[in-house]
PDB file of N, CA and C in Angstrom:
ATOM      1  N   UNK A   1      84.458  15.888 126.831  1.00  0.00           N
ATOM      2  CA  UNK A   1      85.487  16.779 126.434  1.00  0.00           C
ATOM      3  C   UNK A   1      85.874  16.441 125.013  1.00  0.00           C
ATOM      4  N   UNK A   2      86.513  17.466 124.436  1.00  0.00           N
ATOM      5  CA  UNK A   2      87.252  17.299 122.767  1.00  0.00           C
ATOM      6  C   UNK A   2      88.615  17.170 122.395  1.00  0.00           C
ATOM      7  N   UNK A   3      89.033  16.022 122.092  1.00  0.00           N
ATOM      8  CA  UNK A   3      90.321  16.052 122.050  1.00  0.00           C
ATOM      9  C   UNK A   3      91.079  16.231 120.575  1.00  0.00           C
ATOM     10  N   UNK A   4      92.256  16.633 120.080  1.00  0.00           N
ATOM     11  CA  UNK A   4      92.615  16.381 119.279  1.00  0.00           C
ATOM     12  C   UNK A   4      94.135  15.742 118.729  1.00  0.00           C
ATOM     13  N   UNK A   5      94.259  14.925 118.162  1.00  0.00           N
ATOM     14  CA  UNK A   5      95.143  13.792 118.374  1.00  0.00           C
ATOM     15  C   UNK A   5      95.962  13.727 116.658  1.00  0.00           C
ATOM     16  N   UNK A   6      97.088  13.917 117.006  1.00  0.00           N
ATOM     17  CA  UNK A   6      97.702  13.869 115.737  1.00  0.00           C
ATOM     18  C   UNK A   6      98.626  12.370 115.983  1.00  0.00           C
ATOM     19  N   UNK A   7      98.715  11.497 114.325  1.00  0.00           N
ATOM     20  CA  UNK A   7      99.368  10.580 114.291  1.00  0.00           C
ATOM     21  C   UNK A   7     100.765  11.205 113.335  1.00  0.00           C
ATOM     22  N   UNK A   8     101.907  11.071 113.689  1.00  0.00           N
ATOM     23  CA  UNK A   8     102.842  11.883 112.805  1.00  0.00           C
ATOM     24  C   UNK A   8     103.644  10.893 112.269  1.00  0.00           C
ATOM     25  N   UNK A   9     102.892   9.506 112.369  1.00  0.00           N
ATOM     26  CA  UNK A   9     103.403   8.029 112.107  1.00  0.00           C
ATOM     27  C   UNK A   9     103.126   7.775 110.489  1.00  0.00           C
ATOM     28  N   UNK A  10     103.618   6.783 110.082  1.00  0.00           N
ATOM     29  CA  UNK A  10     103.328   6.070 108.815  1.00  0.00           C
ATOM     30  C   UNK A  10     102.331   5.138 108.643  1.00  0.00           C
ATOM     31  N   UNK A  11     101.548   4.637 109.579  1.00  0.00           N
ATOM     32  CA  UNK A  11     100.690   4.034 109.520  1.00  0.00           C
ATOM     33  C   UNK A  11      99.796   4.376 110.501  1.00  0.00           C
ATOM     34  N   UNK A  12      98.272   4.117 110.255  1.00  0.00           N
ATOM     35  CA  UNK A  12      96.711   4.305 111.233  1.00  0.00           C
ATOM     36  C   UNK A  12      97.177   3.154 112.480  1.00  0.00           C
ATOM     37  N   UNK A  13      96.553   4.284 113.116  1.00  0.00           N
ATOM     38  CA  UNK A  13      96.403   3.860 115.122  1.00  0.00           C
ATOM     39  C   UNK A  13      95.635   4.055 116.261  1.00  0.00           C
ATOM     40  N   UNK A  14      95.294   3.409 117.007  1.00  0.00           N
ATOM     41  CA  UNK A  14      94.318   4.069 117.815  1.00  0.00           C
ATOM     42  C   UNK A  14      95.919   3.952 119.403  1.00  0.00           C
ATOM     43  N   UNK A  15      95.877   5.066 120.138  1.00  0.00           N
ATOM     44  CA  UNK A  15      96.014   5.539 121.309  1.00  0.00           C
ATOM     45  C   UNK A  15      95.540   5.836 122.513  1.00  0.00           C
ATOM     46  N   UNK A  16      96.033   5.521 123.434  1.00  0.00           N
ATOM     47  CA  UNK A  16      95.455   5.580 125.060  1.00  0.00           C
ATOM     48  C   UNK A  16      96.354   7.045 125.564  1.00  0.00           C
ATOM     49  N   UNK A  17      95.193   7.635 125.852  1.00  0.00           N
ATOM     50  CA  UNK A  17      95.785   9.120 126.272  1.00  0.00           C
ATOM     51  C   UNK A  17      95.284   9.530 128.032  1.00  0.00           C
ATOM     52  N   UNK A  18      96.029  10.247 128.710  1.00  0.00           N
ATOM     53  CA  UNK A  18      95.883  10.204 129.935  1.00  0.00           C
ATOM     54  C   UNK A  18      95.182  11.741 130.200  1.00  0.00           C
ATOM     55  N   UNK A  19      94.353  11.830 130.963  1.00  0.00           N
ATOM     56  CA  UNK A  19      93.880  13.041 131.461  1.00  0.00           C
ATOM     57  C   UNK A  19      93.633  13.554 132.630  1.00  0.00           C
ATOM     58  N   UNK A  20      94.287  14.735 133.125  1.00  0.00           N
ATOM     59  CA  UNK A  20      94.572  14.697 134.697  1.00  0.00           C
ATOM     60  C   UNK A  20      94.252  16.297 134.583  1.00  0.00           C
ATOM     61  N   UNK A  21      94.088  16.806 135.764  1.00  0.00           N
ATOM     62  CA  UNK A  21      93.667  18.296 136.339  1.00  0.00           C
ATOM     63  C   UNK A  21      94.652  19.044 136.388  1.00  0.00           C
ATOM     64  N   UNK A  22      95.113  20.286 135.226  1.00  0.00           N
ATOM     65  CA  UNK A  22      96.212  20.798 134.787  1.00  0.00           C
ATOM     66  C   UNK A  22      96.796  21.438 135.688  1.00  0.00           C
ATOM     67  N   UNK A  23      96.138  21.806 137.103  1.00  0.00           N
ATOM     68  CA  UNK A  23      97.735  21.990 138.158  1.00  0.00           C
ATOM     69  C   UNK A  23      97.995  21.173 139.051  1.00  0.00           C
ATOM     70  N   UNK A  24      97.653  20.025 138.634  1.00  0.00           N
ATOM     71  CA  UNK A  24      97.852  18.937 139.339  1.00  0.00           C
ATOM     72  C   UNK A  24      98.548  16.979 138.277  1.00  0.00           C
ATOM     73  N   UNK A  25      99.431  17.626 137.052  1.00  0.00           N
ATOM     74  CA  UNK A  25      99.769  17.161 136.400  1.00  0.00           C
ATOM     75  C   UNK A  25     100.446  15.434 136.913  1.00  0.00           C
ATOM     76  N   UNK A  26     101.279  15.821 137.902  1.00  0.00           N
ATOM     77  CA  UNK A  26     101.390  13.954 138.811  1.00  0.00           C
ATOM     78  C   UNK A  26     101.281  14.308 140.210  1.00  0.00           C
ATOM     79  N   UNK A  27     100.877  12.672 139.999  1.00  0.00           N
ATOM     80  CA  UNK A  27     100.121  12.701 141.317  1.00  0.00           C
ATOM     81  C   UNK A  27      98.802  12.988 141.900  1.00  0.00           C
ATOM     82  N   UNK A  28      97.867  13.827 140.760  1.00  0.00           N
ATOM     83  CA  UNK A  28      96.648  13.724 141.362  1.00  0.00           C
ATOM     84  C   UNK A  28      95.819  12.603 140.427  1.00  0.00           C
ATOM     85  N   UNK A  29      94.580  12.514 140.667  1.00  0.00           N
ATOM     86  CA  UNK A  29      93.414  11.749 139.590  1.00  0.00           C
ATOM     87  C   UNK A  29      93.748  12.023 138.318  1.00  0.00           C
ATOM     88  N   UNK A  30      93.201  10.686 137.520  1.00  0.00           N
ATOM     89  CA  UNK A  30      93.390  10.943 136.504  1.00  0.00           C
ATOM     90  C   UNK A  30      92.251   9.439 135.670  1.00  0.00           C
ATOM     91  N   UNK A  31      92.337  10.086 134.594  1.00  0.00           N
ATOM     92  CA  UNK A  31      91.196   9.140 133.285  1.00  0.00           C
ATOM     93  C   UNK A  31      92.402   8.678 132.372  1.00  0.00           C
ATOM     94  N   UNK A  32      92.351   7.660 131.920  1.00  0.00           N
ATOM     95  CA  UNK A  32      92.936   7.103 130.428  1.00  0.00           C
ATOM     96  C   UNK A  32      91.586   7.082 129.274  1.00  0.00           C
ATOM     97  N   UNK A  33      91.486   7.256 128.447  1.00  0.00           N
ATOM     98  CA  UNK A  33      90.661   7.320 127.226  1.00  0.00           C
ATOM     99  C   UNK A  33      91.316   6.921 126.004  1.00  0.00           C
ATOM    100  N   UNK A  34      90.486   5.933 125.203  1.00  0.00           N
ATOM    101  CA  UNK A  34      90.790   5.717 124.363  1.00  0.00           C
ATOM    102  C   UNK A  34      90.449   5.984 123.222  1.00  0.00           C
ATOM    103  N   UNK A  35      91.892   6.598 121.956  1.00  0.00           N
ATOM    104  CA  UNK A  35      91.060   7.390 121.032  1.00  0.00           C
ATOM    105  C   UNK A  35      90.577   6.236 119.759  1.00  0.00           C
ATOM    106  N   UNK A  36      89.584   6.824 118.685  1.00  0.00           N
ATOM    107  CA  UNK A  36      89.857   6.182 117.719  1.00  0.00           C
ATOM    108  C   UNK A  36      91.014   5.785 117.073  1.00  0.00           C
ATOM    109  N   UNK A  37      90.879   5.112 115.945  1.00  0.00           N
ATOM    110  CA  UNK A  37      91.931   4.902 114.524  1.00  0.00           C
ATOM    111  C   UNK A  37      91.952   6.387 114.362  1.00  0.00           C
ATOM    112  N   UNK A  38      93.955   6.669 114.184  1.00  0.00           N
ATOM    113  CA  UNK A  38      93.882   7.968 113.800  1.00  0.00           C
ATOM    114  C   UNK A  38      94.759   7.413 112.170  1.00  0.00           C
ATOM    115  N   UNK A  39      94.175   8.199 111.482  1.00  0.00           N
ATOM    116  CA  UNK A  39      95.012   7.310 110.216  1.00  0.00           C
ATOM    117  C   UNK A  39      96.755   8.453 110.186  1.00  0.00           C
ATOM    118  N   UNK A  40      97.055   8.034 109.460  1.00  0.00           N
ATOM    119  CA  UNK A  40      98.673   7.887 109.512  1.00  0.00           C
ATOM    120  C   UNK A  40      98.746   9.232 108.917  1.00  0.00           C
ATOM    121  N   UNK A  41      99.387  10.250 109.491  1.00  0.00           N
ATOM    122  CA  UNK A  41      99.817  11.628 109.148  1.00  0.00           C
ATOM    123  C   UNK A  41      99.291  13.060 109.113  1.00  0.00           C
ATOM    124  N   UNK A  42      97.640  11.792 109.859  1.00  0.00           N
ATOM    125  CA  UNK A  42      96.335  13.094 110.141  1.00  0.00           C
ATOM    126  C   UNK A  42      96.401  13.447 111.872  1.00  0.00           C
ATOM    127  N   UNK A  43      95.403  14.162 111.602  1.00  0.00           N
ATOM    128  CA  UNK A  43      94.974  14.675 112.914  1.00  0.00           C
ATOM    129  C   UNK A  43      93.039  14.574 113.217  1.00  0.00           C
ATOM    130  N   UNK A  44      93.433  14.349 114.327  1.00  0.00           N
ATOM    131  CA  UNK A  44      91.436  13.393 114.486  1.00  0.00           C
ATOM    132  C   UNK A  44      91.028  13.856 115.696  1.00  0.00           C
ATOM    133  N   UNK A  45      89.766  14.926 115.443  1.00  0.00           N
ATOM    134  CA  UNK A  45      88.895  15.340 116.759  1.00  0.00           C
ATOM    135  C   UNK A  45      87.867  14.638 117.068  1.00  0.00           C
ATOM    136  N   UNK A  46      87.837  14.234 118.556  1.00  0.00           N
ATOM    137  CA  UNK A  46      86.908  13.265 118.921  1.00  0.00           C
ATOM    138  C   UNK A  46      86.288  13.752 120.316  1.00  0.00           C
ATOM    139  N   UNK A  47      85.011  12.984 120.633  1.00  0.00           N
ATOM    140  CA  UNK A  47      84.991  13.429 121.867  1.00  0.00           C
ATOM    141  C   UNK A  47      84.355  12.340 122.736  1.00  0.00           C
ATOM    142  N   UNK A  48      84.557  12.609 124.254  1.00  0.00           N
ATOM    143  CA  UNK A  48      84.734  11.307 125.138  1.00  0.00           C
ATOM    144  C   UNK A  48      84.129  11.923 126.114  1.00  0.00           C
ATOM    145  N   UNK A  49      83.523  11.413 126.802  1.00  0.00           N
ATOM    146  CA  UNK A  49      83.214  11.434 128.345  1.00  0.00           C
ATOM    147  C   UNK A  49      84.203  11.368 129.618  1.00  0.00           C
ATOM    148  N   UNK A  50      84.845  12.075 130.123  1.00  0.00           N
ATOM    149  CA  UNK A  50      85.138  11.760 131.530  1.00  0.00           C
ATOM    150  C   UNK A  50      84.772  12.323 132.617  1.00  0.00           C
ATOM    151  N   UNK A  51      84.575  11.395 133.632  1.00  0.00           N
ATOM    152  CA  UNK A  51      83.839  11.234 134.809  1.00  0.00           C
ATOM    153  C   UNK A  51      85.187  11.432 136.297  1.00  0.00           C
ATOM    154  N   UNK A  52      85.817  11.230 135.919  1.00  0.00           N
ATOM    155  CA  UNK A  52      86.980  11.157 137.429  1.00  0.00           C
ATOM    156  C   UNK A  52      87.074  12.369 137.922  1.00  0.00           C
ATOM    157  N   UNK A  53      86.380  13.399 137.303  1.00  0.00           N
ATOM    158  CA  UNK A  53      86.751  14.959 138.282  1.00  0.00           C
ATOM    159  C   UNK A  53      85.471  15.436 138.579  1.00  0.00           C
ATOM    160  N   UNK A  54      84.378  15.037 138.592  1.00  0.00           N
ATOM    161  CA  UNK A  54      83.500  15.504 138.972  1.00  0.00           C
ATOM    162  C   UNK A  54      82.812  16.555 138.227  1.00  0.00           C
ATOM    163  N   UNK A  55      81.297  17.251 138.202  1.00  0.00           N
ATOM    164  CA  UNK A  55      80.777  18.329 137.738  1.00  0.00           C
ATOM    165  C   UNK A  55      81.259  19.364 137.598  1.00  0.00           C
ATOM    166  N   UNK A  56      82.297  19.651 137.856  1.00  0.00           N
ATOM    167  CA  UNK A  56      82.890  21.313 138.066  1.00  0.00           C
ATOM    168  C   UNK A  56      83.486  21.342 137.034  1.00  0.00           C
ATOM    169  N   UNK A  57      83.235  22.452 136.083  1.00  0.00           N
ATOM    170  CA  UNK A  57      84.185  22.619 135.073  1.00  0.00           C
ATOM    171  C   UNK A  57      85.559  22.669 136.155  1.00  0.00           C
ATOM    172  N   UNK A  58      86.928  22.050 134.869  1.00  0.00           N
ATOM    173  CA  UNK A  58      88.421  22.125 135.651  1.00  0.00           C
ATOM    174  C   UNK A  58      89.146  22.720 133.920  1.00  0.00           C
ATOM    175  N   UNK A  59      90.165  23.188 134.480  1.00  0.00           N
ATOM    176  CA  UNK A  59      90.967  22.637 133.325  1.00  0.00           C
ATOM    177  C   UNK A  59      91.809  21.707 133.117  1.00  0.00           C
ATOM    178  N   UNK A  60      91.979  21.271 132.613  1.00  0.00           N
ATOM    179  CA  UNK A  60      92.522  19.692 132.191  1.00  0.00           C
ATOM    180  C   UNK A  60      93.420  19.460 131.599  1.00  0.00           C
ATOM    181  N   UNK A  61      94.231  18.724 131.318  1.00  0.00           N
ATOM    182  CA  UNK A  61      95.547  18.544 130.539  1.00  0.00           C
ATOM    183  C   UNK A  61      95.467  17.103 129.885  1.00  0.00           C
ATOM    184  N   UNK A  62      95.885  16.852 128.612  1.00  0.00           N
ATOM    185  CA  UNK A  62      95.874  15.634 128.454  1.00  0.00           C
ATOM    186  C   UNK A  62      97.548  15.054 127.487  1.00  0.00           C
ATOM    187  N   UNK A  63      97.851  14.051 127.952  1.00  0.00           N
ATOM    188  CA  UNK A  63      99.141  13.417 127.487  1.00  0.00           C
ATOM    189  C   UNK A  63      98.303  12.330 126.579  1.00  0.00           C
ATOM    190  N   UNK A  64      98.866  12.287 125.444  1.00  0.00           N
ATOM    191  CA  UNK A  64      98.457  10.947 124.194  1.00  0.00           C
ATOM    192  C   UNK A  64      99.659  10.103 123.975  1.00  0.00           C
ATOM    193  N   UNK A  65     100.156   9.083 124.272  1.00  0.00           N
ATOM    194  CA  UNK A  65     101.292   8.212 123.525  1.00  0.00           C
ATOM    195  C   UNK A  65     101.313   8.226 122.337  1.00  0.00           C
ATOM    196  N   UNK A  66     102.346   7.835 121.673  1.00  0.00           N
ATOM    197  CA  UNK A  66     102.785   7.189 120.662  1.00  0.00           C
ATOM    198  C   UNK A  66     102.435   5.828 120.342  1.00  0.00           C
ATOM    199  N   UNK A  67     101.542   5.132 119.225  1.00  0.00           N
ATOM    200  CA  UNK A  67     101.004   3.731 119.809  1.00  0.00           C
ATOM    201  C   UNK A  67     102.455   3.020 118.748  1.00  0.00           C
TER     202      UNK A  67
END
């Protein structure tokens, strides 16, 4: 999948972002992924593998922290 990750911080970071099955936001399965260094005030598309939902396209939702 492709994520895109904005740092709206003053300084470069890398973040752990959560990804879960968008009508099933808590409480169901879910992936953590970790993004690159996002440098400080950008925005950074990346892309990752996840495996916790199986072959079926889903739609997906993803939450990114603040690092």
């Amino acid at each position: 999948m492709t994520i895109a990750v904005s740092n709206e911080g003053s300084k470069g970071a890398a973040t752990t972002c959560r990804v879960v099955e968008a009508d099933r936001p808590a409480g169901g399965p879910g992936q953590i992924v970790q993004t690159p260094s996002v440098p400080a005030g950008e925005t950074l598309t990346f892309t990752t593998t996840v495996t916790a939902f199986g072959a079926d396209l889903k739609a997906l939702f993803v939450d990114c922290q603040s690092p």
